[in-house]
Protein backbone atom coordinates (compact mmCIF):
# COMPACT_ATOMS: atom_id res chain seq x y z
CA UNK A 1 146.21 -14.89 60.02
CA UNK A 2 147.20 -11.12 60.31
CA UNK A 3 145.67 -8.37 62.82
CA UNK A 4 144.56 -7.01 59.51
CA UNK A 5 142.83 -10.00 58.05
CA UNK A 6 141.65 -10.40 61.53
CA UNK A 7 140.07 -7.42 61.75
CA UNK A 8 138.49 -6.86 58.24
CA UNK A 9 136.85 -10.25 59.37
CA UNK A 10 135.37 -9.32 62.84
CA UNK A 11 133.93 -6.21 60.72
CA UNK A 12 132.92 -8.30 58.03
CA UNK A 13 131.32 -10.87 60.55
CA UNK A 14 129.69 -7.95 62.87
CA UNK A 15 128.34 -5.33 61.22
CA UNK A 16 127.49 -2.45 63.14
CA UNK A 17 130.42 -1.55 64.82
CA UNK A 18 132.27 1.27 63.80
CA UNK A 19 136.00 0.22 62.61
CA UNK A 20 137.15 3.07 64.92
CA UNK A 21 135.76 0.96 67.66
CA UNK A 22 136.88 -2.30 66.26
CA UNK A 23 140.04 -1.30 66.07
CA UNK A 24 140.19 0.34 69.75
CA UNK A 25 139.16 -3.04 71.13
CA UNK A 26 141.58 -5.02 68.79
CA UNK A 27 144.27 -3.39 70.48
CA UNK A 28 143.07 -3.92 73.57
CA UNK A 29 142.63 -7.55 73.12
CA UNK A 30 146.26 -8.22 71.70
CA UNK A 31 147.84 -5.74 74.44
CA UNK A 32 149.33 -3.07 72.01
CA UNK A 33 149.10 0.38 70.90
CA UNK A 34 145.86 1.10 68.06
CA UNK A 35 148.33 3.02 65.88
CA UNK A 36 150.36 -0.51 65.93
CA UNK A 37 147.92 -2.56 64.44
CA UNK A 38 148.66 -2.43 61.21
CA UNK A 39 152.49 -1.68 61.19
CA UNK A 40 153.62 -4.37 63.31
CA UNK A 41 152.94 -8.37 62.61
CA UNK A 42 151.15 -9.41 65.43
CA UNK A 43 149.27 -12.42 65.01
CA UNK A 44 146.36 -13.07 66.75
CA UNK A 45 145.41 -16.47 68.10
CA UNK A 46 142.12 -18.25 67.92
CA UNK A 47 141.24 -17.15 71.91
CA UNK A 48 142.10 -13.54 71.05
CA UNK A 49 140.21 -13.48 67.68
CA UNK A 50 136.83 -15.18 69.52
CA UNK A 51 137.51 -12.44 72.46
CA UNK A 52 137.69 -9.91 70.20
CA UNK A 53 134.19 -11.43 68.15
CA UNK A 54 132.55 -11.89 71.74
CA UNK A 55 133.46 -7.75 72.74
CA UNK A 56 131.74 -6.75 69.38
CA UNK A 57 128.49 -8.63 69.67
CA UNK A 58 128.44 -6.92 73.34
CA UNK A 59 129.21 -3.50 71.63
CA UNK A 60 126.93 -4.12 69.28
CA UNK A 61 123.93 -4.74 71.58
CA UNK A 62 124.92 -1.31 73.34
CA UNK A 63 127.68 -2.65 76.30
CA UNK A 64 129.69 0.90 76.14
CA UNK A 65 132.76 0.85 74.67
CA UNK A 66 135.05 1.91 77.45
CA UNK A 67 133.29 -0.74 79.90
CA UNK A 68 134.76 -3.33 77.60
CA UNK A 69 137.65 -2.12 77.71
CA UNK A 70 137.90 -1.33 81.00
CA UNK A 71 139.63 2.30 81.62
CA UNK A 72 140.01 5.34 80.29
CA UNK A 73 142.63 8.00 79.94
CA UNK A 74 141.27 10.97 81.56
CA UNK A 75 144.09 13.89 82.21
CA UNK A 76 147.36 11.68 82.96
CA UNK A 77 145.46 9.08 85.22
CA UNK A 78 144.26 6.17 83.81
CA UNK A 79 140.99 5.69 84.89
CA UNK A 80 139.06 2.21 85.29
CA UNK A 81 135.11 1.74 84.66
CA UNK A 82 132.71 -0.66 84.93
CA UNK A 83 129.11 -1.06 85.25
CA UNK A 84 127.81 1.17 87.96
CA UNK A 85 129.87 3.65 87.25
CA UNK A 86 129.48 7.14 84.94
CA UNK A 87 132.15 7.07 82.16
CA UNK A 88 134.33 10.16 82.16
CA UNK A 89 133.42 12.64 79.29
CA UNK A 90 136.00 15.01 77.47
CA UNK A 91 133.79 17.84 78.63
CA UNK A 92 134.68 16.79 82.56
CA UNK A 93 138.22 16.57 81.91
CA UNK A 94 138.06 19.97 80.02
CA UNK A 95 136.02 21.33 82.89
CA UNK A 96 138.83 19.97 85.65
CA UNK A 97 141.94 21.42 83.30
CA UNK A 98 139.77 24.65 83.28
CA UNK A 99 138.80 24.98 87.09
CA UNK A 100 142.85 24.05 87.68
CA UNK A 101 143.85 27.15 85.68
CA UNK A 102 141.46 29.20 87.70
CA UNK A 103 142.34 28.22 90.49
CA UNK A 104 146.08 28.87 90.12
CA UNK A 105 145.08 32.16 88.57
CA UNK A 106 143.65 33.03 91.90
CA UNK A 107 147.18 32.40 93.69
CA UNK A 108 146.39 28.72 94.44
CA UNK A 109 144.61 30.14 97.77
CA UNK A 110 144.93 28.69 101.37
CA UNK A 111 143.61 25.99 102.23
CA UNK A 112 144.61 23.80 99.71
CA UNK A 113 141.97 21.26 100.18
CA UNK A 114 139.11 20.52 97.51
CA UNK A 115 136.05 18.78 97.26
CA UNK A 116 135.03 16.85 93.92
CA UNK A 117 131.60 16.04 94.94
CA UNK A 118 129.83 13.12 93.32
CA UNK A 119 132.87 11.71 92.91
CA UNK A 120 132.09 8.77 90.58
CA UNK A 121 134.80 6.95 89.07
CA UNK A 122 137.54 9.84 91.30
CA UNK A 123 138.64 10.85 87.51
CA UNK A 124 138.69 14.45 88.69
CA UNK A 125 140.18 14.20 92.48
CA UNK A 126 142.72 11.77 91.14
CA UNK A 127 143.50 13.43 87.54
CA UNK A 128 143.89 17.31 89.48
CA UNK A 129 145.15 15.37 92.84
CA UNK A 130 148.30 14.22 90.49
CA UNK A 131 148.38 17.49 88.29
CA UNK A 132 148.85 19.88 91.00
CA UNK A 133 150.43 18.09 94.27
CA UNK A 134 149.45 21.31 96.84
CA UNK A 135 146.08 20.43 96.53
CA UNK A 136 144.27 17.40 99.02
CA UNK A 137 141.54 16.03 97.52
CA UNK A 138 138.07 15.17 99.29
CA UNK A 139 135.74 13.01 97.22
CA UNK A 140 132.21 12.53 97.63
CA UNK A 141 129.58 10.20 96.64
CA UNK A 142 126.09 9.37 97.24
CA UNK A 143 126.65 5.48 95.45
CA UNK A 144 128.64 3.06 97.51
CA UNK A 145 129.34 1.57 93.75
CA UNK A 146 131.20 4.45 92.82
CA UNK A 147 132.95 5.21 95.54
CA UNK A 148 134.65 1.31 94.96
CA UNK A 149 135.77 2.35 91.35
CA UNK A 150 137.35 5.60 92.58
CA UNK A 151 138.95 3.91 95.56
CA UNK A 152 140.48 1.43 92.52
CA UNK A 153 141.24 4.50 90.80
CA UNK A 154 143.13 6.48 93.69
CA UNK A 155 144.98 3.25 94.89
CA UNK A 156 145.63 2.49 91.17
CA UNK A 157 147.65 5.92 90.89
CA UNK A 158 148.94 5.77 94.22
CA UNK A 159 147.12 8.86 95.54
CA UNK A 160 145.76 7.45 98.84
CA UNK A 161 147.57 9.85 100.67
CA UNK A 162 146.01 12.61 98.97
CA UNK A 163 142.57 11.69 98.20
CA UNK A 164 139.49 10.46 100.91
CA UNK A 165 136.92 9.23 99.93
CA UNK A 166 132.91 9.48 101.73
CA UNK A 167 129.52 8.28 101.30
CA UNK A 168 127.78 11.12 100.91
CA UNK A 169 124.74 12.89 99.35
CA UNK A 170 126.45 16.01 98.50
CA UNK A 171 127.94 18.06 100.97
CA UNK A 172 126.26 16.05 104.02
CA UNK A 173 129.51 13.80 105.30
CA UNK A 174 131.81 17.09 105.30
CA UNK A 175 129.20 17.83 108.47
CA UNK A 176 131.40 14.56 110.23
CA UNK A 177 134.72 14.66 108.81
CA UNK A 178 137.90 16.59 109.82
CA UNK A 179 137.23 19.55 107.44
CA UNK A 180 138.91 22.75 107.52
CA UNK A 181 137.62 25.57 109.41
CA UNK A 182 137.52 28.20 107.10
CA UNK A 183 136.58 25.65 104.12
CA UNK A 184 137.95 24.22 100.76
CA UNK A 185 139.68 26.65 98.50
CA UNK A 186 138.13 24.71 95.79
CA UNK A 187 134.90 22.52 95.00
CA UNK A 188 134.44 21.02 91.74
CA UNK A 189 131.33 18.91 90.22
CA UNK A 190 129.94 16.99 87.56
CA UNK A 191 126.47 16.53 88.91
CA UNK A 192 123.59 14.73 87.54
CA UNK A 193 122.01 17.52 85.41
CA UNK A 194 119.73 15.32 83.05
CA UNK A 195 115.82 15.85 83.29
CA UNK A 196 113.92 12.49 83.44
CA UNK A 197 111.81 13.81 79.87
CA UNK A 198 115.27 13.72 78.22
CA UNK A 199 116.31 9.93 78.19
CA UNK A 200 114.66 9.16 75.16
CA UNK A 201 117.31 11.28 73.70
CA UNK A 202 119.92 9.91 75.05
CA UNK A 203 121.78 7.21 73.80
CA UNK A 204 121.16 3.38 74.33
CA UNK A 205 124.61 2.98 75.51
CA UNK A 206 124.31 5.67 77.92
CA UNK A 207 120.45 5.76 79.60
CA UNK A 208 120.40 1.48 79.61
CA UNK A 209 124.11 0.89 81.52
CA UNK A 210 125.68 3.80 83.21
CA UNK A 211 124.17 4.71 86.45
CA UNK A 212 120.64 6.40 86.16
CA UNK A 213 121.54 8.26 89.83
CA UNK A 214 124.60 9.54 88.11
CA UNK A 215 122.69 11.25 84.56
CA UNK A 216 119.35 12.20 85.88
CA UNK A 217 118.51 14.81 88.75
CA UNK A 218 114.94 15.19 88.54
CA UNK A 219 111.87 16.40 86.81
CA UNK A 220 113.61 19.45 85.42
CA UNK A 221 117.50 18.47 85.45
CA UNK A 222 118.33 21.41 87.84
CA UNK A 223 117.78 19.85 91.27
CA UNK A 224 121.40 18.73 92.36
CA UNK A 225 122.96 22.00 90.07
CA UNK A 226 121.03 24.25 92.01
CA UNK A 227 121.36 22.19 95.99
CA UNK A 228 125.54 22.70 94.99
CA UNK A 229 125.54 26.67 94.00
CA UNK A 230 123.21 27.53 97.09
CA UNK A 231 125.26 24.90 99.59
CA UNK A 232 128.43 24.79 98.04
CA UNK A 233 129.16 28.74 99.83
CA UNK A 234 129.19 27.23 103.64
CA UNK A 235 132.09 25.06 102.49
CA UNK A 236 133.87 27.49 100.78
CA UNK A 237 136.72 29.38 101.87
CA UNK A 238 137.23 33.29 100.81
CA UNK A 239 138.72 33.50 98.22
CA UNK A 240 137.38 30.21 97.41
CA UNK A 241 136.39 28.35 93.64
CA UNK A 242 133.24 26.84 92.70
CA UNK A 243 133.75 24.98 89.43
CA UNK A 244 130.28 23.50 88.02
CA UNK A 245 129.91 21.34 84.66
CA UNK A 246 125.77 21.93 83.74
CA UNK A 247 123.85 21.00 80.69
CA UNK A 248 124.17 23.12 77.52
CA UNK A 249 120.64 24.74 78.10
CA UNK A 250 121.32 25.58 81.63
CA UNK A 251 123.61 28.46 81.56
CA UNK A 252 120.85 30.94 82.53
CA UNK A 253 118.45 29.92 85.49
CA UNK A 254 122.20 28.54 87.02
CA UNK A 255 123.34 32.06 86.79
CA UNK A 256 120.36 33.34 88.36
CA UNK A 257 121.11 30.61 90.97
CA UNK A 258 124.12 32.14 91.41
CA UNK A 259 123.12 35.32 92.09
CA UNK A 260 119.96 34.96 93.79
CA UNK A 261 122.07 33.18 96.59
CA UNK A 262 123.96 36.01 97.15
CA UNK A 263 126.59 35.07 98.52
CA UNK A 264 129.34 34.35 95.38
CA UNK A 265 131.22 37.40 94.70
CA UNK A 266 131.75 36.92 90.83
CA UNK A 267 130.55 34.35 88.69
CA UNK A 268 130.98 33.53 85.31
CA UNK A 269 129.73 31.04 82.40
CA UNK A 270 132.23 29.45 79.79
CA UNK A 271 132.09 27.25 77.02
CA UNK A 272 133.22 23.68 76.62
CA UNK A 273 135.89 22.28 73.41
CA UNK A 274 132.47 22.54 71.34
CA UNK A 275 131.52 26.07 72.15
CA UNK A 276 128.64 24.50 74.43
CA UNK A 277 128.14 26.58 77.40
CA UNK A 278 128.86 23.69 79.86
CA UNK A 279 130.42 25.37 82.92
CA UNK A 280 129.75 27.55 85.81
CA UNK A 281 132.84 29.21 87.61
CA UNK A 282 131.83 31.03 91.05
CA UNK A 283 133.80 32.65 93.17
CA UNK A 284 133.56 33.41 96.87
């Protein structure tokens, strides 16, 4: 049997998975590259062929995609995930690329320490940790879950040098830690900025297996975005960078965050890849 045939009969077998996605976790299965499937005769075997039919029913009842397979690429880290664990979106990796380019922009200002706080899976300390090598990274999460996927993820890209890693509801454990006395030249964050009305909308994949603690900040989705822009100045160095991914209707009372707190001195709002204004950029 052919990794063709194979595959026209796990989507003949299992209908509701998109071939996209069939095909992703074909090549996963048999260990090679998606755009080999077809061009190379690989074979799979009976085990493969039932592990492949066995990841399919799972996708199909709403397991996400990238826990079956077990990583993502996210930057040039490869990034595992698992249950209890948020999956890295484009959107954060285009909001880490973006805060990067800011940063250097500003001269790459002393010291070169940053915070990524709620860490989750470490995608952005350990993606920016190996794209800019000046920069120490200081991770924080509130889920002792997460933190054990991004201290996989760090070890996994041999950063341990370079990124630390704390329990730590927001800012709080930087109140214990050697931190440095003027602050971190640059905080970053992919908060939770879901209200609790809006998981109905969300997908099944999403709101019934990623972390609820990770998507959903309270009653109006604004509680952790607006705890980071008014705490996020005492850790701050001058000139320091506040980078901020927020959901798409937020853009406005976080800007009036921003400036009621008085203490940033220019802000700004940008777009994501989809023209989405997903991100907050504060400077102190």
């Amino acid at each position: 049997m052919s990794s063709r045939s194979g595959i026209r009969r796990l989507l003949q077998e299992i209908p509701g998975i998109p071939p996209h996605e069939a095909e992703q976790l074909a090549a996963h299965v048999l260990a090679v590259e998606r755009s080999r499937l077809y061009t190379d005769p690989v074979e799979p075997t009976d085990d493969q062929l039932e592990a492949l039919r066995s990841m399919a029913l799972r996708r199909a009842a709403g397991e996400p995609l990238q826990y079956l397979i077990g990583w993502v690429p996210f930057l040039d880290v490869r990034i595992l995930v698992g249950p209890g664990v948020l999956v890295p979106r484009p959107e954060t990796e285009y909001l880490a690329q973006t805060a990067l380019e800011v940063w250097r922009s500003m001269g790459a200002p002393e010291p070169r320490v940053a915070v990524d706080v709620g860490t989750g899976s470490g995608c952005i300390a350990a993606g920016l940790a190996l794209a800019e090598p000046r920069l120490r990274w200081i991770g924080l999460d509130i889920s002792a879950e997460a933190l054990g996927w991004a201290g996989r993820n760090v070890r996994e890209n041999g950063l341990d040098s370079r990124v630390d890693l704390y329990n730590s509801d927001l800012f709080a454990a930087l109140e214990s830690i050697e931190f440095p006395e003027h602050g971190a030249s640059l905080v970053i964050s992919n908060p939770p900025y879901v209200a609790h009305s809006e998981a109905p909308a969300l997908p099944r994949d999403v709101v019934d297996h990623e972390p609820h603690e990770a998507l959903f900040s309270g009653p109006t989705g604004l509680e952790h975005v607006e705890r980071i822009l008014g705490e996020a100045p005492r850790w701050l160095s001058s000139p320091g960078l506040l980078a901020l991914e927020i959901g798409e209707t937020q853009m406005d009372n976080a800007l009036s965050c921003v400036r009621e707190t008085g203490r940033y001195a220019s802000w700004e709002g940008r777009a994501d890849l989809a023209g989405r204004p997903r991100m907050v950029f504060a400077r102190t």
